[in-house]
C-alpha atoms as a PDB file:
ATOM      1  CA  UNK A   1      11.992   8.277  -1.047  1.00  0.00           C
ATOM      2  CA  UNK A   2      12.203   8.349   2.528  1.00  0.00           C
ATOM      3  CA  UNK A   3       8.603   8.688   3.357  1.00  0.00           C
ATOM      4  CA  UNK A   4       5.809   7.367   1.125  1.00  0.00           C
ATOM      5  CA  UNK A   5       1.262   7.350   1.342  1.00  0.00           C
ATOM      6  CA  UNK A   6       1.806   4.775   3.790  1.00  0.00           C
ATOM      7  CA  UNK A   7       4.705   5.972   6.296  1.00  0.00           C
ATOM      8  CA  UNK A   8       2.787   7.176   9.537  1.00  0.00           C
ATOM      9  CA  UNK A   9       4.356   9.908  10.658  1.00  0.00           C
ATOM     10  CA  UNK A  10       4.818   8.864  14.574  1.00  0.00           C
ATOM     11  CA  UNK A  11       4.340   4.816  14.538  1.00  0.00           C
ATOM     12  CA  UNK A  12       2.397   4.116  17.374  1.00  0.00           C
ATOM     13  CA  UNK A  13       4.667   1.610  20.084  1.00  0.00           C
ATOM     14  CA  UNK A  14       2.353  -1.239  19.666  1.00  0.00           C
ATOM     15  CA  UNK A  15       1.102  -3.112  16.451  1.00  0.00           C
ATOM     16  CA  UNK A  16      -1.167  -5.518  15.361  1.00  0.00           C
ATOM     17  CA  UNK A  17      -1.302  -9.507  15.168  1.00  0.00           C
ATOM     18  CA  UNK A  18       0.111  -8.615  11.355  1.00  0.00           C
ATOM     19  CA  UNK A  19       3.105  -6.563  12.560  1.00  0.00           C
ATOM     20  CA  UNK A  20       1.346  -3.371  11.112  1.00  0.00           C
ATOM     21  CA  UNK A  21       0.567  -0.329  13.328  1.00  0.00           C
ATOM     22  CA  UNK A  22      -2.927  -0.404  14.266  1.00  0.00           C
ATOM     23  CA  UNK A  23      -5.239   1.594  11.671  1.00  0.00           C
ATOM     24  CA  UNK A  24      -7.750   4.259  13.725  1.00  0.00           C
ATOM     25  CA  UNK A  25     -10.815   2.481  14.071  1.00  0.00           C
ATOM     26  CA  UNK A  26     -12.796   2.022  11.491  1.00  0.00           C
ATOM     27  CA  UNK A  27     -10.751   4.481   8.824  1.00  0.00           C
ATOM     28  CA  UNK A  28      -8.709   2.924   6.155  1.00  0.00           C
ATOM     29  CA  UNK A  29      -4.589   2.822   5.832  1.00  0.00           C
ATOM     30  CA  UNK A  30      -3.033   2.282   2.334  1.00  0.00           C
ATOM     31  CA  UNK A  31      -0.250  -0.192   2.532  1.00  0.00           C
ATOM     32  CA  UNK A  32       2.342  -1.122  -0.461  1.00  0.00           C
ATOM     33  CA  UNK A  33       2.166  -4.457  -1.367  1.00  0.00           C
ATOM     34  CA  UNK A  34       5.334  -6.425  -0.108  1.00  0.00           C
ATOM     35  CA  UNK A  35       6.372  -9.786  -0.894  1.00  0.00           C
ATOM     36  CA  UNK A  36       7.800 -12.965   1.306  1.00  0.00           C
ATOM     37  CA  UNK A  37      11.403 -10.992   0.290  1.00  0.00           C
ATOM     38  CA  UNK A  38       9.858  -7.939   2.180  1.00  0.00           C
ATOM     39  CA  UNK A  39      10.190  -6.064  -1.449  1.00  0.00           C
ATOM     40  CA  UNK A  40       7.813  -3.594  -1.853  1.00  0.00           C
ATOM     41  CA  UNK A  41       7.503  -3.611  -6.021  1.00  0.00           C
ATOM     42  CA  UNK A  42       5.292   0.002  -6.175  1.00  0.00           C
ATOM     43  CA  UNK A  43       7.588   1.741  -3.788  1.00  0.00           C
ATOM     44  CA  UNK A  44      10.143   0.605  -5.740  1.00  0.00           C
ATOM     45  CA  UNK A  45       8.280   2.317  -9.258  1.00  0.00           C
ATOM     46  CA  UNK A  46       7.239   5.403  -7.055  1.00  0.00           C
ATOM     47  CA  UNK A  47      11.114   6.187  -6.363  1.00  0.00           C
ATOM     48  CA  UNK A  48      12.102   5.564  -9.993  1.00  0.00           C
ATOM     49  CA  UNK A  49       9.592   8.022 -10.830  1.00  0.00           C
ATOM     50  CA  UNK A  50      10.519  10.415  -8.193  1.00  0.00           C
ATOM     51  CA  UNK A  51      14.189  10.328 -10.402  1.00  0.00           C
ATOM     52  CA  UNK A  52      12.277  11.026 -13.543  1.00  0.00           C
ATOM     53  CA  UNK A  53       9.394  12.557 -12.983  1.00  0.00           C
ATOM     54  CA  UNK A  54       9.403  13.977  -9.212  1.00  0.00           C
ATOM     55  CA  UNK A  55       6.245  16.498  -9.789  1.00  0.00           C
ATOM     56  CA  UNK A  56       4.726  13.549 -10.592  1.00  0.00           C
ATOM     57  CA  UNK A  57       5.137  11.444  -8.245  1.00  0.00           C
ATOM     58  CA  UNK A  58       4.197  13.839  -5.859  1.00  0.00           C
ATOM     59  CA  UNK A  59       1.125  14.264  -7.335  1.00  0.00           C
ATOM     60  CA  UNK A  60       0.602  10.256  -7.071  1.00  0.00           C
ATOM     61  CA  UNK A  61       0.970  10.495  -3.402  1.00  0.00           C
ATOM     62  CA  UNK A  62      -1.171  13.355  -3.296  1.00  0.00           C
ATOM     63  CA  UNK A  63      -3.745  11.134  -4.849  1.00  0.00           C
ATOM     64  CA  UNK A  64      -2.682   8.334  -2.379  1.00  0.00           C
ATOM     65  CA  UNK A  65      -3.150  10.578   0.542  1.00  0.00           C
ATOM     66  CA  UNK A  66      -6.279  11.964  -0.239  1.00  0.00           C
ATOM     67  CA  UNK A  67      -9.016   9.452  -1.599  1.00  0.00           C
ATOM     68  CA  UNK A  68      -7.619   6.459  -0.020  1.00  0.00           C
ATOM     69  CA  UNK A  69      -6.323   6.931   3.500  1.00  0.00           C
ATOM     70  CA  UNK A  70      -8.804   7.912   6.443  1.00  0.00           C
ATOM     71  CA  UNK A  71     -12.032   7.006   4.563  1.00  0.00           C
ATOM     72  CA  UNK A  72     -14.731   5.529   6.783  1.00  0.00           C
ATOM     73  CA  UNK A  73     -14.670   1.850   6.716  1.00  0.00           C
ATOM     74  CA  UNK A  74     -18.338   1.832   5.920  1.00  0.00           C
ATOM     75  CA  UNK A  75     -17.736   4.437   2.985  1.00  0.00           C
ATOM     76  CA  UNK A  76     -18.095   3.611  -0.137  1.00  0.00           C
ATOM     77  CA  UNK A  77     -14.817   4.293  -2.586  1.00  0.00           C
ATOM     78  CA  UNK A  78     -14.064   7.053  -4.231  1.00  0.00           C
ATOM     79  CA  UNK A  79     -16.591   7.760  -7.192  1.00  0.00           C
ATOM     80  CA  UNK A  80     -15.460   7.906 -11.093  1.00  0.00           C
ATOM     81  CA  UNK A  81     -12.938   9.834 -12.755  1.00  0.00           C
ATOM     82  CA  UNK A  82     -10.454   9.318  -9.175  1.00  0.00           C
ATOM     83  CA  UNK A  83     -10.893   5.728  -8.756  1.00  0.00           C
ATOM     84  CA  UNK A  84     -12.882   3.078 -10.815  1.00  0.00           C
ATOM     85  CA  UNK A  85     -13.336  -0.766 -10.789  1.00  0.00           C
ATOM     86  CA  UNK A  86     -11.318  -2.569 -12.710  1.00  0.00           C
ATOM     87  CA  UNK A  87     -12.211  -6.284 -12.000  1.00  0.00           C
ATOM     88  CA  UNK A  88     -13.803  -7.660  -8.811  1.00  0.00           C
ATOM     89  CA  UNK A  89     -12.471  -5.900  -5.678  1.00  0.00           C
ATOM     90  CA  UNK A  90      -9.064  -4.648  -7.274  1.00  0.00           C
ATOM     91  CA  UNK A  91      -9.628  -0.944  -8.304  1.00  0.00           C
ATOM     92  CA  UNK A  92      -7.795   2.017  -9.919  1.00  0.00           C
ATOM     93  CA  UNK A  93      -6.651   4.962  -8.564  1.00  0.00           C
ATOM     94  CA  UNK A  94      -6.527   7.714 -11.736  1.00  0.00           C
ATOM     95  CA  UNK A  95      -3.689  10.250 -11.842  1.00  0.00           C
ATOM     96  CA  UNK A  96      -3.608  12.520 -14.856  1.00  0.00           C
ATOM     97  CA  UNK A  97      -0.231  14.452 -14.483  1.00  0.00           C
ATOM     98  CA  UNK A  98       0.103  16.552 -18.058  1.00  0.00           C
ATOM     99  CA  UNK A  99      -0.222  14.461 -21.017  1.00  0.00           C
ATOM    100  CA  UNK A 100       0.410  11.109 -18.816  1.00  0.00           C
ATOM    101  CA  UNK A 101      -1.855   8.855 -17.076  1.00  0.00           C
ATOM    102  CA  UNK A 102      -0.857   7.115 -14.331  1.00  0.00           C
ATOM    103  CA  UNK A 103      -3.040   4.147 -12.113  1.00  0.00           C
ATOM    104  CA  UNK A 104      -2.287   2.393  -9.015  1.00  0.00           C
ATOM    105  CA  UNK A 105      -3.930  -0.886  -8.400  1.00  0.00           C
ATOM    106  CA  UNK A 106      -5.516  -1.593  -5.148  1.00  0.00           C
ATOM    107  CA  UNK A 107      -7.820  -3.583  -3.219  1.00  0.00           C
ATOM    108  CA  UNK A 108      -9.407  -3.373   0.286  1.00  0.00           C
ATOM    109  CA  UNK A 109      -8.609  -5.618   2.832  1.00  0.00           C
ATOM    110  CA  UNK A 110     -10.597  -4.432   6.128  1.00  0.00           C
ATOM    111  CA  UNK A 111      -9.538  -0.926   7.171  1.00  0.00           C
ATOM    112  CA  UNK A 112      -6.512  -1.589   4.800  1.00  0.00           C
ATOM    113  CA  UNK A 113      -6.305  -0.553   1.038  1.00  0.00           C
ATOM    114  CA  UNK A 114      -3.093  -2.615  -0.519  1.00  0.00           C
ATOM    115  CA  UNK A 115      -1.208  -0.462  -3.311  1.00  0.00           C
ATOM    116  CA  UNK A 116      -0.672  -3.762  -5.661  1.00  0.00           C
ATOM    117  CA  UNK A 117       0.829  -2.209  -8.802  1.00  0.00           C
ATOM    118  CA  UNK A 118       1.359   1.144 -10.500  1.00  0.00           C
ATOM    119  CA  UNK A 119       1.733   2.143 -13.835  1.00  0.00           C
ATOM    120  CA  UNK A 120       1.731   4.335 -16.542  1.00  0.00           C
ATOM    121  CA  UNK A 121      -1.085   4.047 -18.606  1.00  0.00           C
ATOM    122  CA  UNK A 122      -0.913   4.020 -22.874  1.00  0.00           C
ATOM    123  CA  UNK A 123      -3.990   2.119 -23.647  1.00  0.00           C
ATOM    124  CA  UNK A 124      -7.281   2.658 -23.854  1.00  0.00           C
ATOM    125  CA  UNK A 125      -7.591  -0.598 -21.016  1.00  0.00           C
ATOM    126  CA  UNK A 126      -5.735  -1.786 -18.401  1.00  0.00           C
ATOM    127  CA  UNK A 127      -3.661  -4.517 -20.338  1.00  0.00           C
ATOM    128  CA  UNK A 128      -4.433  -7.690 -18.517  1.00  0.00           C
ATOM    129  CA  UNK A 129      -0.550  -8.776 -17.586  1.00  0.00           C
ATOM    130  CA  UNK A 130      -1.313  -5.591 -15.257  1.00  0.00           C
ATOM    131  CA  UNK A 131      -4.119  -6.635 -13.905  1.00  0.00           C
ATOM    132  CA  UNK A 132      -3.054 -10.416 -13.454  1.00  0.00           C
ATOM    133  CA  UNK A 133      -0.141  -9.149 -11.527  1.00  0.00           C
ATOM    134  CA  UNK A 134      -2.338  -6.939  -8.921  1.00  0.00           C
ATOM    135  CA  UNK A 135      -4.353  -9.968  -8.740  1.00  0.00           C
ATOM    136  CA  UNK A 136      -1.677 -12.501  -7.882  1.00  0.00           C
ATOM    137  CA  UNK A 137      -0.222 -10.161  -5.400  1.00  0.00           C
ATOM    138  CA  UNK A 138      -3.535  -9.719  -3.389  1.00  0.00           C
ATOM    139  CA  UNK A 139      -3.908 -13.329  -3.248  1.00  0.00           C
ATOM    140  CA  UNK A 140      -0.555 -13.601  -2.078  1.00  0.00           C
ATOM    141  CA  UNK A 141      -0.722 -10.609   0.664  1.00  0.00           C
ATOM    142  CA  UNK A 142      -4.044 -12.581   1.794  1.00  0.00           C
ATOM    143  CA  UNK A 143      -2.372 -15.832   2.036  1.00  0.00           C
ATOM    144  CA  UNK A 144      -0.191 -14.671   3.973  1.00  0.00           C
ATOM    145  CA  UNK A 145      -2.182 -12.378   6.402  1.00  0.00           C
ATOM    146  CA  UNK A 146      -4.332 -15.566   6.908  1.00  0.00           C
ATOM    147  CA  UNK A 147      -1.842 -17.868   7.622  1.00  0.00           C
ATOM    148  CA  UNK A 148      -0.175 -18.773  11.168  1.00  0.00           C
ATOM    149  CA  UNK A 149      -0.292 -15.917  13.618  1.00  0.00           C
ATOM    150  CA  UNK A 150       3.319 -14.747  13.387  1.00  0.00           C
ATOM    151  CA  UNK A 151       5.119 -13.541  16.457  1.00  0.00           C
ATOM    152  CA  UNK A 152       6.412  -9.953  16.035  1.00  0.00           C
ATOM    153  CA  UNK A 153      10.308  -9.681  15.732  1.00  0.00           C
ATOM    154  CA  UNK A 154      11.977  -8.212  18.760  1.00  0.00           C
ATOM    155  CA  UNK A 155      12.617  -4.284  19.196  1.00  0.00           C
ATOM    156  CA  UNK A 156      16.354  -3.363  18.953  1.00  0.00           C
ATOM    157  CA  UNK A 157      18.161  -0.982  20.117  1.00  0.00           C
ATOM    158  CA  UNK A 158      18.269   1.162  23.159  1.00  0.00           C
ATOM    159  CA  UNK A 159      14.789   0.746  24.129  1.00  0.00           C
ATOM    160  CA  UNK A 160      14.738  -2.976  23.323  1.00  0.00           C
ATOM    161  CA  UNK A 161      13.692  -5.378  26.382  1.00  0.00           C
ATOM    162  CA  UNK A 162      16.831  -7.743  27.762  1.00  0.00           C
ATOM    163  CA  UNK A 163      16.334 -11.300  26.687  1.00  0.00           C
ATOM    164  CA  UNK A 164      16.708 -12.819  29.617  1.00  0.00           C
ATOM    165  CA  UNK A 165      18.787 -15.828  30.036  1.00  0.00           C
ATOM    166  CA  UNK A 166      20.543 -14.832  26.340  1.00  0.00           C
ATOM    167  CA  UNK A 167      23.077 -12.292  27.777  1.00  0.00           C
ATOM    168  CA  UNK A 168      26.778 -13.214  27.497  1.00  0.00           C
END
């Protein structure tokens, strides 16, 4: 998948103290959850589906795309059947595609809404292995995001500043 709910499509040249492109002010960004590997375990589920199912995962990012990016920070989420609570702050986002119902699991962090976990849904509820997993990966994403301020890697190629002193 070369371009997914949270590629922008012309990355602004400067970026925030978390390496992400700033988010307009006050609207909200969806982000996939990625781990200290820098894997990013929904985009990862979206492009298997995209092999299976590609209709459907369309229809995901559709979803994505539409009730969770450019919301108001202020605004409240989107109402029930699209999204609902699950536990806390981590909440669903509902895609009926056919017969098959898929959710992503999210939560809000400021202006940005972290895509924690997607799945197809069988059951009735959420099995809670699912929702353990979203939850450990927000508290990871936070821990991280509140650690040390992180110094942005350097630009490369053509455009990239000379390191001065480093040049052979």
């Amino acid at each position: 998948m070369s371009s997914g709910p949270t590629s922008p499509p012309n990355r602004p040249s400067s970026t925030s103290r978390s390496g992400l492109p700033p988010t307009p002010r006050g609207r909200t960004q969806s982000v996939y959850y990625r781990d200290r590997k820098g894997r990013e375990p929904v985009k990862d589920w979206l492009e298997d589906l995209i092999k299976a199912k590609p209709a459907a995962a369309a229809k995901i990012e559709e979803h994505v795309q539409e009730h969770l990016n450019g919301r108001r920070s202020e605004a409240p989420p989107p109402e029930f059947p699209i999204t609902s609570q699950v536990e806390g702050g981590l909440r669903e986002l509902r895609v009926r595609f056919g017969d098959t119902r898929y959710r992503l699991l999210y939560q809000r962090s400021r202006n940005l809404v972290v895509i924690l976990h997607g799945l197809e849904k069988n059951t009735g509820a959420i099995p809670a292995s699912d929702r353990q997993l979203a939850q450990k990966r927000f508290i990871n994403f936070r821990s991280r995001m509140d650690g040390e301020p992180r110094v942005r890697p350097r630009a490369a190629g053509h455009d990239a500043p000379l390191n001065r002193g480093l040049e052979r």
